[in-house]
N, C-alpha and C. Protein backbone atom coordinates (compact mmCIF):
# COMPACT_ATOMS: atom_id res chain seq x y z
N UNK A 1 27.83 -3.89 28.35
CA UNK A 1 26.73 -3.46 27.48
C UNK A 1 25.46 -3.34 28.31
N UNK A 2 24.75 -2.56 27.95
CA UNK A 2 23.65 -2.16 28.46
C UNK A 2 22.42 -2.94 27.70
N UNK A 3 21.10 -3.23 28.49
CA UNK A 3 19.80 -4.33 28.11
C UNK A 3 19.69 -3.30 27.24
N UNK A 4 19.04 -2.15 26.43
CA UNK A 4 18.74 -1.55 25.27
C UNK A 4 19.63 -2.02 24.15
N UNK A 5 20.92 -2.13 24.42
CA UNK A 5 22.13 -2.44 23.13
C UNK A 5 22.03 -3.99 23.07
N UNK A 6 21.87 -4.74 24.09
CA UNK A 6 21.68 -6.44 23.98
C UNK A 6 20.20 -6.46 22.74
N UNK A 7 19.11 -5.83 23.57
CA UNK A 7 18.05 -6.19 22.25
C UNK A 7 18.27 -5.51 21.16
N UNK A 8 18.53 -4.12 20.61
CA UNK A 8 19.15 -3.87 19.31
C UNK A 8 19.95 -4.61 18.89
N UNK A 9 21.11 -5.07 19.03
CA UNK A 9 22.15 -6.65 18.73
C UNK A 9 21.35 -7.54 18.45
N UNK A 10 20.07 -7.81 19.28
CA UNK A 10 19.56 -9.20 18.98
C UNK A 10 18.20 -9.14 17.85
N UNK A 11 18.08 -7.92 17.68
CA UNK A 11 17.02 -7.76 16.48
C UNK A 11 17.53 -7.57 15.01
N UNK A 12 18.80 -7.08 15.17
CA UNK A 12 19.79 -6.77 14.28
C UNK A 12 20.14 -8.22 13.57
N UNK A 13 20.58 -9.15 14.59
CA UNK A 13 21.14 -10.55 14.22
C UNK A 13 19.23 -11.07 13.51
N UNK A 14 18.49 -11.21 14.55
CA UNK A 14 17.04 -11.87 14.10
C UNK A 14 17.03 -11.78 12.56
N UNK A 15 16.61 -10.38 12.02
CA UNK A 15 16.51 -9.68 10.97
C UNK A 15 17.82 -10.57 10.23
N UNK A 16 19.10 -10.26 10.54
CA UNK A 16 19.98 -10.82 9.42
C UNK A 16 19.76 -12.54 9.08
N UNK A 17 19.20 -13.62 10.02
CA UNK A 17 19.41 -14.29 9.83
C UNK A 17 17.73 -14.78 8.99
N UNK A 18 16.82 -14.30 9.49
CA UNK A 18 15.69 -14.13 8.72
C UNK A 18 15.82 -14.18 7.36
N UNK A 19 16.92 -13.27 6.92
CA UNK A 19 17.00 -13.06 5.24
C UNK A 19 18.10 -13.89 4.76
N UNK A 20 19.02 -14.77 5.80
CA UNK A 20 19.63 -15.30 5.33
C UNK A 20 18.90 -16.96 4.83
N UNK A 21 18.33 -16.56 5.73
CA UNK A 21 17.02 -18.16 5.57
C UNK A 21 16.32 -18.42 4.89
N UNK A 22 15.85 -17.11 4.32
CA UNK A 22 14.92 -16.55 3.28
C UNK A 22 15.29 -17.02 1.84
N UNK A 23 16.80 -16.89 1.57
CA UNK A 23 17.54 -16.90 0.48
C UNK A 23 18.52 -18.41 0.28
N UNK A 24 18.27 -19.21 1.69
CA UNK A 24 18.89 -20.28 1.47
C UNK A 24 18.44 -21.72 1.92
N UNK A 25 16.98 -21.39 2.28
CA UNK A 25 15.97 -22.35 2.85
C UNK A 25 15.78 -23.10 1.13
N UNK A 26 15.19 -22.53 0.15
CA UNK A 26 15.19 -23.29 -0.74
C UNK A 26 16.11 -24.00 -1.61
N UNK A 27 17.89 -23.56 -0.88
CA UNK A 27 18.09 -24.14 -1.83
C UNK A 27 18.51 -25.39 -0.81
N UNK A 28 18.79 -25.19 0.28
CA UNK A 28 18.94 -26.15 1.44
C UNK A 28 18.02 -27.31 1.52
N UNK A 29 16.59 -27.19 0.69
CA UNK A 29 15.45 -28.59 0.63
C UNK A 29 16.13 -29.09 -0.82
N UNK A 30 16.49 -28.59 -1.68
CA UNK A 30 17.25 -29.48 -2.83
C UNK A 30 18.47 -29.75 -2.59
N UNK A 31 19.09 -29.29 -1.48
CA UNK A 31 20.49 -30.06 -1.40
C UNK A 31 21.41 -31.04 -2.06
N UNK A 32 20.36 -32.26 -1.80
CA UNK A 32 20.76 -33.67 -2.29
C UNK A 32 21.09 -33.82 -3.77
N UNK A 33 20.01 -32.86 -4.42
CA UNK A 33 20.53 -32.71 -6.20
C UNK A 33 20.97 -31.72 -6.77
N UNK A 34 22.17 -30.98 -5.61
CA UNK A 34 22.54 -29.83 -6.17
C UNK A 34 24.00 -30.05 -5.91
N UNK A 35 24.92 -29.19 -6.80
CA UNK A 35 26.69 -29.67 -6.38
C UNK A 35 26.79 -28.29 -5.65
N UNK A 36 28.23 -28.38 -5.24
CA UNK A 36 28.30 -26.91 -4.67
C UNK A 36 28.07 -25.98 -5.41
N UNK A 37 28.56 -26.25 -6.69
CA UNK A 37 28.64 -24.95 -7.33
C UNK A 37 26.92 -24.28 -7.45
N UNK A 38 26.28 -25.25 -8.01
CA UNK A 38 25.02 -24.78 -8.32
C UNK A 38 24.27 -24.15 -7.02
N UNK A 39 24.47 -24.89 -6.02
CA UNK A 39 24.15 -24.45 -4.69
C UNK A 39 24.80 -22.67 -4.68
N UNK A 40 25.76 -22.41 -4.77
CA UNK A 40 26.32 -21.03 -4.51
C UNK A 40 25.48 -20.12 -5.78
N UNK A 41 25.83 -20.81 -6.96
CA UNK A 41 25.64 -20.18 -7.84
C UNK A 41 23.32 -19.57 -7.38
N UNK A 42 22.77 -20.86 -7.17
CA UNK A 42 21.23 -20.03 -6.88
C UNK A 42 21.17 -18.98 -5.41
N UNK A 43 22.09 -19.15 -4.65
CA UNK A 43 22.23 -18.27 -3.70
C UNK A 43 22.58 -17.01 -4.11
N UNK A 44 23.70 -16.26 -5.00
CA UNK A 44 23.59 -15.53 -5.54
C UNK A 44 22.74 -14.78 -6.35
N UNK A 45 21.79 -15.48 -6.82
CA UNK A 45 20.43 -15.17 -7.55
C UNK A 45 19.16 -15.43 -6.78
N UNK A 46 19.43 -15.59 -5.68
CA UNK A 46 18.30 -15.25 -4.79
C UNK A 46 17.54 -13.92 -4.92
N UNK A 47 18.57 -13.28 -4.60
CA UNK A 47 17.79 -11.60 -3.63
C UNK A 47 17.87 -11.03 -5.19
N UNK A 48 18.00 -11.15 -6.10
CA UNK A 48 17.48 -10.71 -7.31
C UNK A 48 15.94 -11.13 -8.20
N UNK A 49 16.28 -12.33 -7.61
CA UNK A 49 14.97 -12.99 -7.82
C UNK A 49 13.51 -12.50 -7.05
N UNK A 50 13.86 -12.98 -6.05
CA UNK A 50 13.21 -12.00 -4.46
C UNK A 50 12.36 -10.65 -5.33
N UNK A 51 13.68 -10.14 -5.40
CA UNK A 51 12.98 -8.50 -6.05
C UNK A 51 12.14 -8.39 -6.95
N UNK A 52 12.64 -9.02 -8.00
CA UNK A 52 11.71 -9.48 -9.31
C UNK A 52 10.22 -10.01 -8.70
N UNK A 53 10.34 -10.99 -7.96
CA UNK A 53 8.93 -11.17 -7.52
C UNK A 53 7.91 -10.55 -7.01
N UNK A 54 8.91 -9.62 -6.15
CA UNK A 54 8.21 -8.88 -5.46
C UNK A 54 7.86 -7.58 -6.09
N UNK A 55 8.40 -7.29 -7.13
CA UNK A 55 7.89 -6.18 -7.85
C UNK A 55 6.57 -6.47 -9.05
N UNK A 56 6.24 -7.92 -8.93
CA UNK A 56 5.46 -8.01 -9.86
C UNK A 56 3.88 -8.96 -8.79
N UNK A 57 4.13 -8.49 -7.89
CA UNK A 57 2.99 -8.81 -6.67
C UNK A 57 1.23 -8.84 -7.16
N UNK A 58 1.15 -7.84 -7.99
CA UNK A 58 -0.09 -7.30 -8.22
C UNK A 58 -0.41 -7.75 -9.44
N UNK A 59 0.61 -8.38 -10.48
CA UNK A 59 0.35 -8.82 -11.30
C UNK A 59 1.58 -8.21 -12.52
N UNK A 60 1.73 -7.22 -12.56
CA UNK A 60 2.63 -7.00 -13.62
C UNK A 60 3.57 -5.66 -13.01
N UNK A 61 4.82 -5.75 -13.11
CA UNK A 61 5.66 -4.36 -12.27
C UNK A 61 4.93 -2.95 -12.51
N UNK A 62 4.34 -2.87 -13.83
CA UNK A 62 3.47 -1.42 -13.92
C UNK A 62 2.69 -1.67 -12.31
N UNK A 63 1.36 -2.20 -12.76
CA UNK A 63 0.13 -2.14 -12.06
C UNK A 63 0.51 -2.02 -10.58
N UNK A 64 2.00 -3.07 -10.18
CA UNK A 64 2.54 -2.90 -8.35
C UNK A 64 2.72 -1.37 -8.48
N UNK A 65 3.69 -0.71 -9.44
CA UNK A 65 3.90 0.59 -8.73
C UNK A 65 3.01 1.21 -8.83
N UNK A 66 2.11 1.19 -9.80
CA UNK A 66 0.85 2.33 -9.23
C UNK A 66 0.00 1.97 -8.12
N UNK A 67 -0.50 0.67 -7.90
CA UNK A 67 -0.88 0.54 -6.52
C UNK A 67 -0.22 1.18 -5.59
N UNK A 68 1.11 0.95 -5.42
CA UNK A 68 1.88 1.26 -4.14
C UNK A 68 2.09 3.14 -4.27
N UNK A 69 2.31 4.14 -5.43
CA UNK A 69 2.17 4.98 -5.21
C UNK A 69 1.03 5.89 -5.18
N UNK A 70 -0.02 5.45 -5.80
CA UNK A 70 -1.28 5.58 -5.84
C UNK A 70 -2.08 5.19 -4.16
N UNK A 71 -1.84 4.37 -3.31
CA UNK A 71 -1.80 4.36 -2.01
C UNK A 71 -1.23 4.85 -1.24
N UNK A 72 0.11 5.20 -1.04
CA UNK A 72 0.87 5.96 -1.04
C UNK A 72 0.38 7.21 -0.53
N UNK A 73 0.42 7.95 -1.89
CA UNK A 73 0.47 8.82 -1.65
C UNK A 73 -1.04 9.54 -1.32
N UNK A 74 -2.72 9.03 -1.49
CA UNK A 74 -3.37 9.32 -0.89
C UNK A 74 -3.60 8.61 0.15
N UNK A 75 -2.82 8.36 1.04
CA UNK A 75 -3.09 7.97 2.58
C UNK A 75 -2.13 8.94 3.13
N UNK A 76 -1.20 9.27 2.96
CA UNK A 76 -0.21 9.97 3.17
C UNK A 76 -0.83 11.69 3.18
N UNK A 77 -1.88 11.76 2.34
CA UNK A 77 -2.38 13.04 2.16
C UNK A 77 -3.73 13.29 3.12
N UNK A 78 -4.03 12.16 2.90
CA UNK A 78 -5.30 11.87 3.64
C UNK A 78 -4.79 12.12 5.65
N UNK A 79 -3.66 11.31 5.65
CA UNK A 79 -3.55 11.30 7.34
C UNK A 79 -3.14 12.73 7.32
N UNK A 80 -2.66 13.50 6.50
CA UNK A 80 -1.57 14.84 6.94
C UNK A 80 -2.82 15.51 6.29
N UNK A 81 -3.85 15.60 6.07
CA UNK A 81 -5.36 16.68 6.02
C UNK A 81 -5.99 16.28 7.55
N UNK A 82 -5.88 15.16 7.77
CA UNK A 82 -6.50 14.31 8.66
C UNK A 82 -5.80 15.02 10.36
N UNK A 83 -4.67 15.31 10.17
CA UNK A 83 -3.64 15.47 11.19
C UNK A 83 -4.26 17.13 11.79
N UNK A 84 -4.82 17.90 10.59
CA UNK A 84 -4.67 19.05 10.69
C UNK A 84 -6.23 19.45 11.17
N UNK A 85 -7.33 18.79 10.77
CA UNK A 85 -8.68 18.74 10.71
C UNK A 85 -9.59 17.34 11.01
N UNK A 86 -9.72 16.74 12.34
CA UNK A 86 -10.27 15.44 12.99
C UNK A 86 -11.42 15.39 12.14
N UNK A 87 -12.33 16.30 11.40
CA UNK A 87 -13.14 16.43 10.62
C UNK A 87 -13.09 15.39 8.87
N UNK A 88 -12.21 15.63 8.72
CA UNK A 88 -11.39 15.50 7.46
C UNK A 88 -11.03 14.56 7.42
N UNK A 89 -10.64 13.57 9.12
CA UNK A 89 -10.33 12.40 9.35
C UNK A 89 -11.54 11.57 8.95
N UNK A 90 -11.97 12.12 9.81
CA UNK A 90 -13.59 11.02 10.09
C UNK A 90 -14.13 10.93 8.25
N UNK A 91 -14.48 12.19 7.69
CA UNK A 91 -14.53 12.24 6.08
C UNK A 91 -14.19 10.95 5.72
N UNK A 92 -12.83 10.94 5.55
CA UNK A 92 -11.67 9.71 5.01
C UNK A 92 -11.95 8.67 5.07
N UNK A 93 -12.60 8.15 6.92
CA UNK A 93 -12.31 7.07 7.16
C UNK A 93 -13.74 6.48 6.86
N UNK A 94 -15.16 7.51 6.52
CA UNK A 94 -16.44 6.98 5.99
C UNK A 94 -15.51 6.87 4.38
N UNK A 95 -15.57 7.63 3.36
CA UNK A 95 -15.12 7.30 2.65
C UNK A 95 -14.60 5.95 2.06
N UNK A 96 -13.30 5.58 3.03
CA UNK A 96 -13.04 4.03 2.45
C UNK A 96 -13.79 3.21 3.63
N UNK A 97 -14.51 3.22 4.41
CA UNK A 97 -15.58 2.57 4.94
C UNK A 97 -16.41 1.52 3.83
N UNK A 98 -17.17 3.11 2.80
CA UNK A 98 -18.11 3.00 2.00
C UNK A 98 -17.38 2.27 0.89
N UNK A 99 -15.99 2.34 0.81
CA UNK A 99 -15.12 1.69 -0.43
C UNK A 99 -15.48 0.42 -0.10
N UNK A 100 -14.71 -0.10 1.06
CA UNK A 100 -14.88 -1.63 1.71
C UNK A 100 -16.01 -2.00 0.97
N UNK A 101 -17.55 -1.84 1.66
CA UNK A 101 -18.58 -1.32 1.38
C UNK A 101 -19.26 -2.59 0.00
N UNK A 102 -18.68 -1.09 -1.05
CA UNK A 102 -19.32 -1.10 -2.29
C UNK A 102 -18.12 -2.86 -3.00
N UNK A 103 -17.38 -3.05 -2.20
CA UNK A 103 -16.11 -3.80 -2.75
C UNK A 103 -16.35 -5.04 -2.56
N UNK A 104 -17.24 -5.31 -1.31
CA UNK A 104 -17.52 -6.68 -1.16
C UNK A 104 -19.32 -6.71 -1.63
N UNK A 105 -19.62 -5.60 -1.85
CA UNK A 105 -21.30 -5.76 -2.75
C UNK A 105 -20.57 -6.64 -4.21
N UNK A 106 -19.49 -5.82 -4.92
CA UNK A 106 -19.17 -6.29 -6.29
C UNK A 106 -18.40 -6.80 -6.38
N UNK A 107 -18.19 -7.30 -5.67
CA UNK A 107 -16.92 -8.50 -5.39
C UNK A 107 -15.66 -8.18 -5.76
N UNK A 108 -15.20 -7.04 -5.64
CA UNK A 108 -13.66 -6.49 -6.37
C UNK A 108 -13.15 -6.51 -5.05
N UNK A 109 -11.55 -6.82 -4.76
CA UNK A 109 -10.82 -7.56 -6.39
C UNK A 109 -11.37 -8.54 -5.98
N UNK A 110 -11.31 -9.53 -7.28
CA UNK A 110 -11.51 -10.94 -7.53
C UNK A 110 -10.28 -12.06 -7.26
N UNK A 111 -11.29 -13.07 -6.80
CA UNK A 111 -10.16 -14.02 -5.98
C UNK A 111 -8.83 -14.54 -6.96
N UNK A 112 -8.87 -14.39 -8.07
CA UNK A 112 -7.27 -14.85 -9.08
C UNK A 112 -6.30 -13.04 -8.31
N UNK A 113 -6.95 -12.29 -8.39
CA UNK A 113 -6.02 -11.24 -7.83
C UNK A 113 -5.71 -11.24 -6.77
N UNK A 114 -5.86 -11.95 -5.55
CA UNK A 114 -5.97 -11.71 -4.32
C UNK A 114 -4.89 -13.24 -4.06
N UNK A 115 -5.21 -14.21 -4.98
CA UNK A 115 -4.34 -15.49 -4.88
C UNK A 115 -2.73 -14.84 -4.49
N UNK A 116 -2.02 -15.95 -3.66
CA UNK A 116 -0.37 -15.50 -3.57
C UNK A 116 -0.45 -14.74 -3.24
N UNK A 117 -0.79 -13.75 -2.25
CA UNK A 117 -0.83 -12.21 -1.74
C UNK A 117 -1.00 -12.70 -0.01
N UNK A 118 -0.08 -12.12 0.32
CA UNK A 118 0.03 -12.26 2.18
C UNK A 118 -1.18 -11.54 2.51
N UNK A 119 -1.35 -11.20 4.04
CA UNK A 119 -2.31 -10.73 4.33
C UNK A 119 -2.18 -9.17 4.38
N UNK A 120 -0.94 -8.56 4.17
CA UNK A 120 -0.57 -7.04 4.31
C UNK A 120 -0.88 -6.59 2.76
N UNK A 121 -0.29 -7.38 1.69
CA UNK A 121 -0.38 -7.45 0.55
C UNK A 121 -2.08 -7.10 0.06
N UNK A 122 -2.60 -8.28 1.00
CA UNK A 122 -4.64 -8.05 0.13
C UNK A 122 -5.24 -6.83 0.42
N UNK A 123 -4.34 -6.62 2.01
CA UNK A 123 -4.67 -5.49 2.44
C UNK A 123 -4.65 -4.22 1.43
N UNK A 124 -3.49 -4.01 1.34
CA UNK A 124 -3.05 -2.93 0.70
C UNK A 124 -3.70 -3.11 -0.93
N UNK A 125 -4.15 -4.15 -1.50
CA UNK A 125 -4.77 -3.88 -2.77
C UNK A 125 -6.37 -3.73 -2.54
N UNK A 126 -7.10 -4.05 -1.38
CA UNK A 126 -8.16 -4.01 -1.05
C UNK A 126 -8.52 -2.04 -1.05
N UNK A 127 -7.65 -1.76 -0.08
CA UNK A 127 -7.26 0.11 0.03
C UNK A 127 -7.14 0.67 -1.17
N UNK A 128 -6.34 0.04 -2.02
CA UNK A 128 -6.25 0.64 -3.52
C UNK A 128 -7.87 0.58 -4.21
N UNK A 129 -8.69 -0.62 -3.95
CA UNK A 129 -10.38 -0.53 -4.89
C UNK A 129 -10.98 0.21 -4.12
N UNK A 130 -10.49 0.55 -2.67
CA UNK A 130 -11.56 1.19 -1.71
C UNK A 130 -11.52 2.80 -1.85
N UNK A 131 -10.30 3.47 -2.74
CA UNK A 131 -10.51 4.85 -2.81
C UNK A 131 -11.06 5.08 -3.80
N UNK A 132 -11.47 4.05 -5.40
CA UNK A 132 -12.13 4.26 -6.02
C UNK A 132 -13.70 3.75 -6.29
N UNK A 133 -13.95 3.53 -5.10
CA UNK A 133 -15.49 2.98 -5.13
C UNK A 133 -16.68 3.60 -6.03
N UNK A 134 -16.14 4.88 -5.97
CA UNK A 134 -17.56 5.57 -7.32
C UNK A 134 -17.57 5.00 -8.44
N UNK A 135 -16.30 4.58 -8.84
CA UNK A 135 -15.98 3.71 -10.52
C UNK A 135 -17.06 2.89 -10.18
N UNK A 136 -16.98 1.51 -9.08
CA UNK A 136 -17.43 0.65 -9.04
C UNK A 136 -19.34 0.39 -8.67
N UNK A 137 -19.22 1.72 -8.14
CA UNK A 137 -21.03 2.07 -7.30
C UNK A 137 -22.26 1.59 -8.44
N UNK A 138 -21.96 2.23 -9.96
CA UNK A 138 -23.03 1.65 -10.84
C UNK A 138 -22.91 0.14 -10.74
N UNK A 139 -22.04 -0.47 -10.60
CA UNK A 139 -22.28 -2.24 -11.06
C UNK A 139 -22.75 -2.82 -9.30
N UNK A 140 -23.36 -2.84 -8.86
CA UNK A 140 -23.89 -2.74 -7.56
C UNK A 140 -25.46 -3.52 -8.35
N UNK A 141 -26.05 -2.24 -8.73
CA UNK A 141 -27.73 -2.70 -9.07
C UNK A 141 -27.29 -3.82 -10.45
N UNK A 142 -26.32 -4.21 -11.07
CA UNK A 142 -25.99 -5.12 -12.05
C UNK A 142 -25.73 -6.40 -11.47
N UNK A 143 -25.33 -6.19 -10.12
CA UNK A 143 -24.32 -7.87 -9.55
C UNK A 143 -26.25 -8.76 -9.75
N UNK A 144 -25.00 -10.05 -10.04
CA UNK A 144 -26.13 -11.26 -9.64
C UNK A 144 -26.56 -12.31 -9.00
């Protein structure tokens, strides 16, 4: 085998055992008050669970998918205008500049929304208040 196929093999394994850890780290700290069965039985309902959680990140499964396609798909539009016109880039990137901006003048989002959220996660809901900053621009001369 060749060093390129050794590290694909070994990122391949990383990754598998990552999620195997993922799904059996918790039930491995209750051990002591679990029988086998129950032990197998929450392992199976892991990565369902997992999902469920993770689809309700933002607060309720609606509100995640519109974040995520609502980001999505204007960044996606934004880099491929952006790709075509460096002009259009720079536009964009004052744009959610000024989002950031207006986001930490009015404090959006607020810290119960931002709770339980990794750092890719705040990210990405921070990007979601930052393309609508005009909503937020009047409550600016209101903050107190």
């Amino acid at each position: 085998m060749d060093i390129p196929s050794l590290i694909l093999l070994l990122v391949i394994c990383a990754i598998g055992a990552h999620f195997v850890l993922k799904w059996w780290w918790p039930i491995i700290k209750e051990r002591k008050n679990l029988t086998p069965e129950q032990m197998i039985e929450r392992v199976l309902q892991a990565p369902a669970k997992g999902i469920q959680r993770e689809a309700s990140k933002f607060g309720s499964p609606i509100k995640t998918l519109v974040i995520i396609i609502v980001n999505a798909n204007l960044l996606y539009g934004w880099l491929w205008i952006g790709h075509r016109s460096s002009f259009a880039l720079w536009i964009g990137l004052g744009y959610l500049a000024a989002g950031f901006l207006v986001q930490h003048l009015v404090k959006v989002p607020t810290a119960p929304e931002m709770a339980g959220l990794n750092i890719w996660d705040r990210f990405w809901l921070k990007i979601f208040y930052a393309w609508f900053w005009p909503v937020y621009a009047p409550y600016i001369s209101r903050r107190s």
